[in-house]
C-alpha atoms as a PDB file:
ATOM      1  CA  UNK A   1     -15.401 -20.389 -44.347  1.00  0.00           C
ATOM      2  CA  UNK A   2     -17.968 -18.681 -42.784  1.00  0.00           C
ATOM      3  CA  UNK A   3     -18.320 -15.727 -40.183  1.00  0.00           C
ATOM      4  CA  UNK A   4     -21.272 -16.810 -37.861  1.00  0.00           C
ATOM      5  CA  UNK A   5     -23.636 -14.010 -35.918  1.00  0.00           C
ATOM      6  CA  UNK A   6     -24.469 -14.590 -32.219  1.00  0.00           C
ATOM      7  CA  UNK A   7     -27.603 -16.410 -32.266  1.00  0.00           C
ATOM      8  CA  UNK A   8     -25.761 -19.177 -34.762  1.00  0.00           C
ATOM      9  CA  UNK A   9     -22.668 -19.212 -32.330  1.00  0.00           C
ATOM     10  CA  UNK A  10     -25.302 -20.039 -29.008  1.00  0.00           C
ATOM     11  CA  UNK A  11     -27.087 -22.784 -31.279  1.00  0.00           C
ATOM     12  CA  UNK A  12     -23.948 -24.493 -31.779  1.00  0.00           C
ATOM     13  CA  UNK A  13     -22.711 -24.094 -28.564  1.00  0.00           C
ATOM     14  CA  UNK A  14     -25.654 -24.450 -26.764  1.00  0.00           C
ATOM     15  CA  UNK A  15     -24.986 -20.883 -24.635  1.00  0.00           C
ATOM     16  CA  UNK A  16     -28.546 -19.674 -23.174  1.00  0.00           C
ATOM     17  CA  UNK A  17     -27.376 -16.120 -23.800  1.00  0.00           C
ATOM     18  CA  UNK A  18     -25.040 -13.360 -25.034  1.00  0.00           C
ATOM     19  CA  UNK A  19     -23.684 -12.952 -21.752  1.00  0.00           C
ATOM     20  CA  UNK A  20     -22.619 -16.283 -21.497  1.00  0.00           C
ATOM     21  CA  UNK A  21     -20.230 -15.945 -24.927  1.00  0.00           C
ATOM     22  CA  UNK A  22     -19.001 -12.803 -23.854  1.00  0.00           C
ATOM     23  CA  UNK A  23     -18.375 -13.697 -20.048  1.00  0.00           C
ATOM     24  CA  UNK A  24     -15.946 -16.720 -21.441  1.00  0.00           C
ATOM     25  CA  UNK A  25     -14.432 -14.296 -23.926  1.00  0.00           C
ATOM     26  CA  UNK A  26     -13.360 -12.505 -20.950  1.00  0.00           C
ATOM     27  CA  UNK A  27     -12.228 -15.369 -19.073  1.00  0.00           C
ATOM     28  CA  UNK A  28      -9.768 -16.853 -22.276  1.00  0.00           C
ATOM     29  CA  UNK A  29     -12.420 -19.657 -23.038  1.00  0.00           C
ATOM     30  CA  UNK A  30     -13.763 -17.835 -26.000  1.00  0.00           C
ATOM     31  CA  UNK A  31     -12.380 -16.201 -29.182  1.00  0.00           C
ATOM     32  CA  UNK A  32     -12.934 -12.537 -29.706  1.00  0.00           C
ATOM     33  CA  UNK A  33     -15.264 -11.529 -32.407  1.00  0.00           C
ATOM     34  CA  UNK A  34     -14.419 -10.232 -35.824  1.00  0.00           C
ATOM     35  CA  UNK A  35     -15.526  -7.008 -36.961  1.00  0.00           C
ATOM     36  CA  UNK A  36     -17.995  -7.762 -39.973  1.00  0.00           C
ATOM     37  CA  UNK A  37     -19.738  -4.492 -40.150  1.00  0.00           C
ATOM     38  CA  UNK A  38     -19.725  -0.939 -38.476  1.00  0.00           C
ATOM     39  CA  UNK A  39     -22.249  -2.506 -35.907  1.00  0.00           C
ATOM     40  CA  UNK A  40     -22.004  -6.022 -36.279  1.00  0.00           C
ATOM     41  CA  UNK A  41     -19.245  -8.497 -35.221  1.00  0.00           C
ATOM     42  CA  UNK A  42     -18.913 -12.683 -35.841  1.00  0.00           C
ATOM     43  CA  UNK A  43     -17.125 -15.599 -35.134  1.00  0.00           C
ATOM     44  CA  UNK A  44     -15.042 -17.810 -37.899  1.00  0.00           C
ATOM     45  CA  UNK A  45     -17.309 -21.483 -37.922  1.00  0.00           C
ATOM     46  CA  UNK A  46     -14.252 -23.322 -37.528  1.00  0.00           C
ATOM     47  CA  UNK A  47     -13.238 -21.494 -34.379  1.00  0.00           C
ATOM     48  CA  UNK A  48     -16.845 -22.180 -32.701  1.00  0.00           C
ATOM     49  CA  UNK A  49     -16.799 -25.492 -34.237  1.00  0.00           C
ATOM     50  CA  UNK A  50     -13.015 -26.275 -32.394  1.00  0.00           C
ATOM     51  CA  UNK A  51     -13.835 -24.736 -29.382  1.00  0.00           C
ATOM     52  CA  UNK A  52     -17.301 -27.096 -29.076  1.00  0.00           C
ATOM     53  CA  UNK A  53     -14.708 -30.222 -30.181  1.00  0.00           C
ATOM     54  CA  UNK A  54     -12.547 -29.069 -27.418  1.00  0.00           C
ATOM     55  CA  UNK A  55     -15.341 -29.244 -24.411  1.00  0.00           C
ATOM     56  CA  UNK A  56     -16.693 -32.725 -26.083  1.00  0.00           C
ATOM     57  CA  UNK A  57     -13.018 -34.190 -26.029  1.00  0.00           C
ATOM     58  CA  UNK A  58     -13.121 -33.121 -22.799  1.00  0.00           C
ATOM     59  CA  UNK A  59     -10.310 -30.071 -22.384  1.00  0.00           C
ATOM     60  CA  UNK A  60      -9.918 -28.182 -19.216  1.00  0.00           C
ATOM     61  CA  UNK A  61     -10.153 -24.820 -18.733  1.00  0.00           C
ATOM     62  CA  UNK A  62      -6.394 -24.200 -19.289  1.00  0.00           C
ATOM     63  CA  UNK A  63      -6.300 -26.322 -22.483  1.00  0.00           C
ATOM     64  CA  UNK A  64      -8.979 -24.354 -24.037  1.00  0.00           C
ATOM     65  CA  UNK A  65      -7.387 -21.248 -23.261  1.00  0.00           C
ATOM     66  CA  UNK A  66      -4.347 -22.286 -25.490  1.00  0.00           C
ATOM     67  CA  UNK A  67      -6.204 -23.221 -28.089  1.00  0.00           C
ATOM     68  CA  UNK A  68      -7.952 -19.796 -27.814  1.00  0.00           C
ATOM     69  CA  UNK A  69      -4.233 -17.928 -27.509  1.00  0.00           C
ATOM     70  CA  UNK A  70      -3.796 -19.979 -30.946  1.00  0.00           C
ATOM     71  CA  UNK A  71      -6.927 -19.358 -32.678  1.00  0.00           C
ATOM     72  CA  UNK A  72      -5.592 -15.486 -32.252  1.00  0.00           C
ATOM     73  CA  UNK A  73      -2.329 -16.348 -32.872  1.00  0.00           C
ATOM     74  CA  UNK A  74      -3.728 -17.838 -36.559  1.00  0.00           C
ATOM     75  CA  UNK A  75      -5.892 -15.067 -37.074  1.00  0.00           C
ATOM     76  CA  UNK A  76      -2.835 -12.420 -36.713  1.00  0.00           C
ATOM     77  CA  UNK A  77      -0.912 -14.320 -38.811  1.00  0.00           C
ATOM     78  CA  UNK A  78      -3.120 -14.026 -41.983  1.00  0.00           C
ATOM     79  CA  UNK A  79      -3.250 -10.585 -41.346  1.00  0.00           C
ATOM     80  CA  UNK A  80      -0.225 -10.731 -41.686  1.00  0.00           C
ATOM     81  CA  UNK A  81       0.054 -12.395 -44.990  1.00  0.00           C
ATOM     82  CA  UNK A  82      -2.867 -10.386 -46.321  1.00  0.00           C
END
């Protein structure tokens, strides 16, 4: 697993900017970022990489925001375990 910076998340997305990331992270269609420093914050690959599956496949809005809801979900639960 990896923990991927902005500029690698907008590569693989194809996002023209920050703002664009963090505008869907505020409408559900995004995961929040992971602390990964005192000033720096990242995104799990496989989250980017199932959120990009999900708008090939096709998902609407809605579905994405589930799978969002259960990327967090996951991420509380190995916390959790942890």
């Amino acid at each position: 697993m990896a923990i991927w910076r902005i500029e690698t998340c907008k590569a693989e997305a194809g996002h023209p900017s920050n703002t664009s990331i963090y505008s869907q992270i505020r409408e559900g269609l995004w995961t929040k970022p992971v602390r990964i420093g005192q000033r720096s914050v990242g995104w799990p690959d496989y989250e980017v990489r199932a959120l990009c599956a999900a708008r090939i496949a096709g998902k609407t809005d809605e579905q994405i925001r589930e799978l969002v809801k259960r990327m967090h979900a996951d991420r509380a639960e190995l916390l959790a375990v942890a």
